[in-house]
C-alpha atoms as a PDB file:
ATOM      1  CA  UNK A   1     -43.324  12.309 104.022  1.00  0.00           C
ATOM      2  CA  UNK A   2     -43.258   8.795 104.454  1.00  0.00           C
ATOM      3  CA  UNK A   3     -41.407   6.732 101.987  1.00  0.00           C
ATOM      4  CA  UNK A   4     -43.078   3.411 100.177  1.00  0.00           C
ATOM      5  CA  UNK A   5     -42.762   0.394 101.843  1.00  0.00           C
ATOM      6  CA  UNK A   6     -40.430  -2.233  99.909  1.00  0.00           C
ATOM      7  CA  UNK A   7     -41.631  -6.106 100.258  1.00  0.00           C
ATOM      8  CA  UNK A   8     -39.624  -7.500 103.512  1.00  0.00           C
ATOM      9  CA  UNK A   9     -38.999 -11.297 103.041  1.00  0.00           C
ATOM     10  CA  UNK A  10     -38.936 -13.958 105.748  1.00  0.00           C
ATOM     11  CA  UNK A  11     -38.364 -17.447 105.858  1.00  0.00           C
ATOM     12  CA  UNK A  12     -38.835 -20.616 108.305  1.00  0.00           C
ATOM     13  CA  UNK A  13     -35.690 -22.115 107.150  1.00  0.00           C
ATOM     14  CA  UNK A  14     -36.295 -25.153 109.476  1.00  0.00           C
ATOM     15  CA  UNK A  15     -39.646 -25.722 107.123  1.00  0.00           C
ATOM     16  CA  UNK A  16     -38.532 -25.179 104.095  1.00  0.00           C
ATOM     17  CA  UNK A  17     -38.064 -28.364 102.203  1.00  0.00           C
ATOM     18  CA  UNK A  18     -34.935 -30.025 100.362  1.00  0.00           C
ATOM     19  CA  UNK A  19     -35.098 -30.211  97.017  1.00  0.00           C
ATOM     20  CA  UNK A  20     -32.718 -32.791  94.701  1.00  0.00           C
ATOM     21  CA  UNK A  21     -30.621 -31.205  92.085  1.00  0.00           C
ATOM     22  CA  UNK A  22     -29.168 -33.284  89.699  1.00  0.00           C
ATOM     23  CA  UNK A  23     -26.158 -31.730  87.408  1.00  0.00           C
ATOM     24  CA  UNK A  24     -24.404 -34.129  85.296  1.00  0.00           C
ATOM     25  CA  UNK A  25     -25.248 -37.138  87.063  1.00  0.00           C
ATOM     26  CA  UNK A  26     -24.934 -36.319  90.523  1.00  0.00           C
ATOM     27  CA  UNK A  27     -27.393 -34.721  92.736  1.00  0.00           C
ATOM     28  CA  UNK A  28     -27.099 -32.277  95.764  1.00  0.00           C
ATOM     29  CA  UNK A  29     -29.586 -31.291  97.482  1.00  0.00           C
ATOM     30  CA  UNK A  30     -30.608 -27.452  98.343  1.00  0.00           C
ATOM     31  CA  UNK A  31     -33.056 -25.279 100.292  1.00  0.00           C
ATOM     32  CA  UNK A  32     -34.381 -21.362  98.457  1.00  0.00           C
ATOM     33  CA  UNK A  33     -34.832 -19.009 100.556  1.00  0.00           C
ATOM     34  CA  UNK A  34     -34.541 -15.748  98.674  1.00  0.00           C
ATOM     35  CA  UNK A  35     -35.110 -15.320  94.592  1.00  0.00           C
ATOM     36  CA  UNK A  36     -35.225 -11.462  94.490  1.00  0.00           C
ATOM     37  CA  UNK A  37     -37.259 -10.897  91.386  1.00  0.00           C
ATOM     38  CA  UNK A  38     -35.964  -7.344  90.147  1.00  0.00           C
ATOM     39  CA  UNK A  39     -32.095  -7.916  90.584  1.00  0.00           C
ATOM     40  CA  UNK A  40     -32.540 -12.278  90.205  1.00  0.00           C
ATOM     41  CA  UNK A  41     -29.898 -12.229  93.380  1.00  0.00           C
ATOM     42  CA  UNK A  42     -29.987 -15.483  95.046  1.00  0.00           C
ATOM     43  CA  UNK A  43     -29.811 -16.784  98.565  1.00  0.00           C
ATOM     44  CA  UNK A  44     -29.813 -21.239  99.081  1.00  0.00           C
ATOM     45  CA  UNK A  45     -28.683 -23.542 101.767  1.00  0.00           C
ATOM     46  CA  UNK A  46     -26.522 -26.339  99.742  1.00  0.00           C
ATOM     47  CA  UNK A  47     -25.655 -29.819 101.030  1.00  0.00           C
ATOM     48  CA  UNK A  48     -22.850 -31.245  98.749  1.00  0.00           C
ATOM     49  CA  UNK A  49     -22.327 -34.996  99.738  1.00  0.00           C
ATOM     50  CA  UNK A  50     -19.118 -36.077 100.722  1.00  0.00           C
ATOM     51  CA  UNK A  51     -16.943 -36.420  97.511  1.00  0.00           C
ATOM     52  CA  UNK A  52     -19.135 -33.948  95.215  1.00  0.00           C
ATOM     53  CA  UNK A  53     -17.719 -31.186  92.783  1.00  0.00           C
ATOM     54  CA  UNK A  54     -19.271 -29.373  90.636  1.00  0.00           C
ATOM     55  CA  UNK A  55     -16.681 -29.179  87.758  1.00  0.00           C
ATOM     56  CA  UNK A  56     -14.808 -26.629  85.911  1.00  0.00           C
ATOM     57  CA  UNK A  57     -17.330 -23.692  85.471  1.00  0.00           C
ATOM     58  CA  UNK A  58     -18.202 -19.928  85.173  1.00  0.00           C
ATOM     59  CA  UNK A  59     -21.643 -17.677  86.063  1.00  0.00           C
ATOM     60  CA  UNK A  60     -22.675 -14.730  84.612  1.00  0.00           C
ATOM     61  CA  UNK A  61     -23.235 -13.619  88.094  1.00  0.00           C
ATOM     62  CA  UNK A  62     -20.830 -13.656  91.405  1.00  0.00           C
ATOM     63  CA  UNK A  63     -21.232 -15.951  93.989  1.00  0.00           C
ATOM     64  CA  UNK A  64     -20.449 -16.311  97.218  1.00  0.00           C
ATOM     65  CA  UNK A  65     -20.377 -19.228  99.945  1.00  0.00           C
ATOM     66  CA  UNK A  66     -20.137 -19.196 103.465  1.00  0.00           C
ATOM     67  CA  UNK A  67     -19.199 -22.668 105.041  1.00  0.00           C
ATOM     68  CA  UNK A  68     -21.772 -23.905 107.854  1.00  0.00           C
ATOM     69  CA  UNK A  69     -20.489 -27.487 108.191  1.00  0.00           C
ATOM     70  CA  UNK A  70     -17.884 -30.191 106.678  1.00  0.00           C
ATOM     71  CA  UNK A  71     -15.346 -28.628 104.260  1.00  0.00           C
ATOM     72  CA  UNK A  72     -15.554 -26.912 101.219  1.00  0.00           C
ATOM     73  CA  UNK A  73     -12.612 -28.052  98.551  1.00  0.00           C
ATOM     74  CA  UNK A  74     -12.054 -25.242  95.589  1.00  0.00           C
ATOM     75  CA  UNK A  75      -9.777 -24.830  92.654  1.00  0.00           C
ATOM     76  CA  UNK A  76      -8.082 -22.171  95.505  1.00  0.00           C
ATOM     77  CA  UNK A  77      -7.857 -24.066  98.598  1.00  0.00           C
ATOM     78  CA  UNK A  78      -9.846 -25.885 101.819  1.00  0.00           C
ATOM     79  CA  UNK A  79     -12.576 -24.176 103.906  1.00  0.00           C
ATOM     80  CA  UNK A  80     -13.817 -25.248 106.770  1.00  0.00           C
ATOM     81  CA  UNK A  81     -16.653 -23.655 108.769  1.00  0.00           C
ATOM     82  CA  UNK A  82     -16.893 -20.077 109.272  1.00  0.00           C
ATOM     83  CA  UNK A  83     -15.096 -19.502 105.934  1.00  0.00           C
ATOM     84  CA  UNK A  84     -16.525 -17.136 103.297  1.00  0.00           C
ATOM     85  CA  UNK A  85     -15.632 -17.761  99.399  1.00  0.00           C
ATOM     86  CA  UNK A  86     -16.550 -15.297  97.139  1.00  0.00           C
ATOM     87  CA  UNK A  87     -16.071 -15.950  92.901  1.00  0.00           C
ATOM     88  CA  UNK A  88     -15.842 -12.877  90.818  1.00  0.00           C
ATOM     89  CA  UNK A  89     -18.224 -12.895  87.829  1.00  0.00           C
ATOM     90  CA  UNK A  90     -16.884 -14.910  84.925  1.00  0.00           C
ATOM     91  CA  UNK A  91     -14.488 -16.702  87.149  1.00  0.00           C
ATOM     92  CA  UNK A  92     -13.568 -20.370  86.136  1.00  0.00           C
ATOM     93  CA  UNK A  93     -14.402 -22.400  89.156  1.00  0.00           C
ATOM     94  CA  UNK A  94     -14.658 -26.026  90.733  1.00  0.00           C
ATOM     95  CA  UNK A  95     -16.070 -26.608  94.294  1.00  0.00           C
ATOM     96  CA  UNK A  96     -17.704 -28.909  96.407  1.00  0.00           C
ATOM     97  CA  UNK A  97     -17.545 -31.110  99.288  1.00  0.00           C
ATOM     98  CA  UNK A  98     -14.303 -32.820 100.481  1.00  0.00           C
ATOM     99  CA  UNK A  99     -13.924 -36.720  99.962  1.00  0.00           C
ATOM    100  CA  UNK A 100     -14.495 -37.301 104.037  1.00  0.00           C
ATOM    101  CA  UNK A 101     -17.139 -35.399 104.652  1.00  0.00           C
ATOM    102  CA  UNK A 102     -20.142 -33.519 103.316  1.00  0.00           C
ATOM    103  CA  UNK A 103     -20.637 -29.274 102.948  1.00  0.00           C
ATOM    104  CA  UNK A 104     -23.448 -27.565 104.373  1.00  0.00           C
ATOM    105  CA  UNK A 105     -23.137 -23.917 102.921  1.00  0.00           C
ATOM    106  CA  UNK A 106     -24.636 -20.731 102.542  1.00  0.00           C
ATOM    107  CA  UNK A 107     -24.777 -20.212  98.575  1.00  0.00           C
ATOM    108  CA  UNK A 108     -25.074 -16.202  97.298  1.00  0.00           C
ATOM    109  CA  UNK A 109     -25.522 -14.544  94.027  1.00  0.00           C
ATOM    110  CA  UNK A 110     -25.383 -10.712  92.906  1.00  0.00           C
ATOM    111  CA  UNK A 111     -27.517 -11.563  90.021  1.00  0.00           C
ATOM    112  CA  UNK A 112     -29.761 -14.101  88.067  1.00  0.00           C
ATOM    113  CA  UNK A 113     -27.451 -16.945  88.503  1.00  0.00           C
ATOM    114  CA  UNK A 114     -26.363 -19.768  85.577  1.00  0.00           C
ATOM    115  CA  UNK A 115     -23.797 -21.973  84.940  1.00  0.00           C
ATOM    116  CA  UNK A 116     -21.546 -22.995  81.956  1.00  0.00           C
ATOM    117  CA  UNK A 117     -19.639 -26.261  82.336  1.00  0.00           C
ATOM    118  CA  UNK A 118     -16.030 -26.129  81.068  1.00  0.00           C
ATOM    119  CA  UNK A 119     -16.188 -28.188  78.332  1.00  0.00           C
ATOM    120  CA  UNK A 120     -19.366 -27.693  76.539  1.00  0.00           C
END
């Protein structure tokens, strides 16, 4: 018997376009390359400039990142490539690139991802 055929996805990262995203008046800039429509997990490559953080905030959703280039400065410590940061769901987070040098990372979600800033 020969079991149904789930929808395979592939993607020319090297084609797929940047896109600017601006949160609260800074803007990094990020590449989709997964959306998977029945669970909303979430696969990006992220470029946070040198000196960006995204401030105090929690997802509905865990998240992971895997460092490709520069450093990666959290509320828990300093990652440098090859490093793999995953925040538990609800988790009160900051993150982003360190002051010297940008972050390229792999960005990861278990579900539909959204944020909620700290104070608001």
């Amino acid at each position: 018997m020969r079991k149904e055929s789930l929808e395979v996805i592939s993607t020319n990262t090297c084609a797929t376009p940047w896109e600017p995203h601006t949160e609260l008046g800074k803007t990094f800039f990020m590449k989709t390359f997964c959306a998977d429509k029945n669970t909303g997990m979430l696969v990006q490559e992220v470029v946070y400039p040198k000196g960006y953080k995204i401030t105090w905030h929690k997802h509905n959703c865990s998240h992971g990142i895997y460092v490709l280039e520069g450093i990666l400065e959290t509320h828990e410590g300093v990652y440098g490539p090859g490093s793999f940061v995953w925040f538990p769901e609800g988790n009160l987070a900051e993150h982003g690139a360190a002051e010297e040098c940008s972050a390229r990372v792999l960005f990861i979600t278990n579900k539909t991802f959204d944020i909620q800033y700290k104070n608001r």
